[in-house]
Protein backbone atom coordinates (compact mmCIF):
# COMPACT_ATOMS: atom_id res chain seq x y z
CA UNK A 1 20.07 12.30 24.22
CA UNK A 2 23.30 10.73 22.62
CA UNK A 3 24.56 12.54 19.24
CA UNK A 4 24.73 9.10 17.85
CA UNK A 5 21.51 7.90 18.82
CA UNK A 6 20.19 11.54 17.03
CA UNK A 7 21.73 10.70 14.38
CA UNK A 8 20.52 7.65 13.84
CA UNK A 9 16.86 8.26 14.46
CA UNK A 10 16.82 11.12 12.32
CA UNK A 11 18.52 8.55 9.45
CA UNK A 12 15.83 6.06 9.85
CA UNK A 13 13.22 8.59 9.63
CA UNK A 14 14.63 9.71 6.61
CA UNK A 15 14.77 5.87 5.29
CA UNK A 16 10.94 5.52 6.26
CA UNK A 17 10.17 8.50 4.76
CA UNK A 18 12.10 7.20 1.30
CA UNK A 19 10.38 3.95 1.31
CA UNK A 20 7.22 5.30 1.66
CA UNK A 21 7.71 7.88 -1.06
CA UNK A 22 8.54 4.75 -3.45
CA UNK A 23 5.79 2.57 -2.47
CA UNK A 24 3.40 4.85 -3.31
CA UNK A 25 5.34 5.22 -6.81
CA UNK A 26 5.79 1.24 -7.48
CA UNK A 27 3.41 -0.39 -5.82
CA UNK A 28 -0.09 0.98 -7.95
CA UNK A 29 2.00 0.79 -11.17
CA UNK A 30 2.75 -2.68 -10.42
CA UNK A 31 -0.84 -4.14 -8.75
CA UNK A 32 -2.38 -3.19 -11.76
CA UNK A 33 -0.32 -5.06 -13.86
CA UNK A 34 -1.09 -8.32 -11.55
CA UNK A 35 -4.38 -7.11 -11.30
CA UNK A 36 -4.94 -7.87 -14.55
CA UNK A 37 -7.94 -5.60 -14.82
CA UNK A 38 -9.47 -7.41 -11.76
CA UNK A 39 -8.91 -5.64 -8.48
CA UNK A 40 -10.09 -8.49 -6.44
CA UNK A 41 -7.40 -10.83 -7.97
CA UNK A 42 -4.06 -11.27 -5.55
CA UNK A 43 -6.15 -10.72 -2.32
CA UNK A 44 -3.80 -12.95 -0.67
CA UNK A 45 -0.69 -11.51 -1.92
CA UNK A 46 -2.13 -7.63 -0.82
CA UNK A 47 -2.88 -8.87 2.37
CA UNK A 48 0.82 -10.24 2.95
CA UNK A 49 1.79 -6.64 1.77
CA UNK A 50 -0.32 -4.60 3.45
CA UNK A 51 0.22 -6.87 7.42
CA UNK A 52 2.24 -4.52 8.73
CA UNK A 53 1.05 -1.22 6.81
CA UNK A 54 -1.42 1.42 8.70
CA UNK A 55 -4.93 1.12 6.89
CA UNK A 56 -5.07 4.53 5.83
CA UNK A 57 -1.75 3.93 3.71
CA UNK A 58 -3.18 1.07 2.21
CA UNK A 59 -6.24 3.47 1.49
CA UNK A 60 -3.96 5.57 -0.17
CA UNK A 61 -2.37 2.92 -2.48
CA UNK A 62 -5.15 1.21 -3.33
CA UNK A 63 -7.04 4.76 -4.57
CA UNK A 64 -3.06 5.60 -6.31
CA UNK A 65 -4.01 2.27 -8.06
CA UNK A 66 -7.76 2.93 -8.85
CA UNK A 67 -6.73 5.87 -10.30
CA UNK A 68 -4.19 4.21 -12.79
CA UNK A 69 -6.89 1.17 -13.71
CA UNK A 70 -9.89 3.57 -14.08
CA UNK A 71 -8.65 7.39 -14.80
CA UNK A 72 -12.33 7.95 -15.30
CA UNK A 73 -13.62 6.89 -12.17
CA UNK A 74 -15.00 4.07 -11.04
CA UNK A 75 -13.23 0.76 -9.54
CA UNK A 76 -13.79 -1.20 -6.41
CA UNK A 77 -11.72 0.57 -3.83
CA UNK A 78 -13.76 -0.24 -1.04
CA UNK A 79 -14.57 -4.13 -1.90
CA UNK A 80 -11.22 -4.29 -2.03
CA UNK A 81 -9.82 -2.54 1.21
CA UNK A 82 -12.97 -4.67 2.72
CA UNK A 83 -11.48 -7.69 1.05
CA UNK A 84 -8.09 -7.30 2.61
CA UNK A 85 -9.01 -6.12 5.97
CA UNK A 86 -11.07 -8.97 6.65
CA UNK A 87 -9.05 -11.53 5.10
CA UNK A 88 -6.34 -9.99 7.31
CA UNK A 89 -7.93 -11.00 10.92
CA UNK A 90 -8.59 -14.19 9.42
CA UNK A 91 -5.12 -15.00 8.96
């Protein structure tokens, strides 16, 4: 394999790897101020986000969110992973 082309790969690993770490920073912070309290508002604006994510990260930001709207417990994780999945093989 090239140098260059080991280079690069290893750089946009490393670029993945950063995005993903600030995702999971942002993205629960700021879905449950648009949330509003609600977690089934925006269902069309998480499934634009979440197209081209694997489900199990969009498991894991949606319980990073839970956790920030109900510290307690509780929440609707699952109605709402539901509500996007489906929503996303109807679009």
């Amino acid at each position: 394999m090239d140098e260059n082309f080991k280079f690069i790969m290893q750089r946009l690993t490393n670029v993945e790897e950063e995005l993903k770490e600030l995702r999971e920073v942002t993205w629960p912070v700021c879905q449950k101020i648009l949330d509003r309290g609600n977690e089934l508002n925006n269902i069309e604006n998480k499934i634009f986000f979440f197209k081209d994510l694997d489900p199990d990260e969009c498991k894991k930001l949606l319980k990073l969110k839970n956790k920030l709207m109900h510290p307690w417990g509780g929440g609707l994780v699952s109605q709402e992973y539901h509500s996007i999945y489906s929503g996303k093989s109807a679009s």
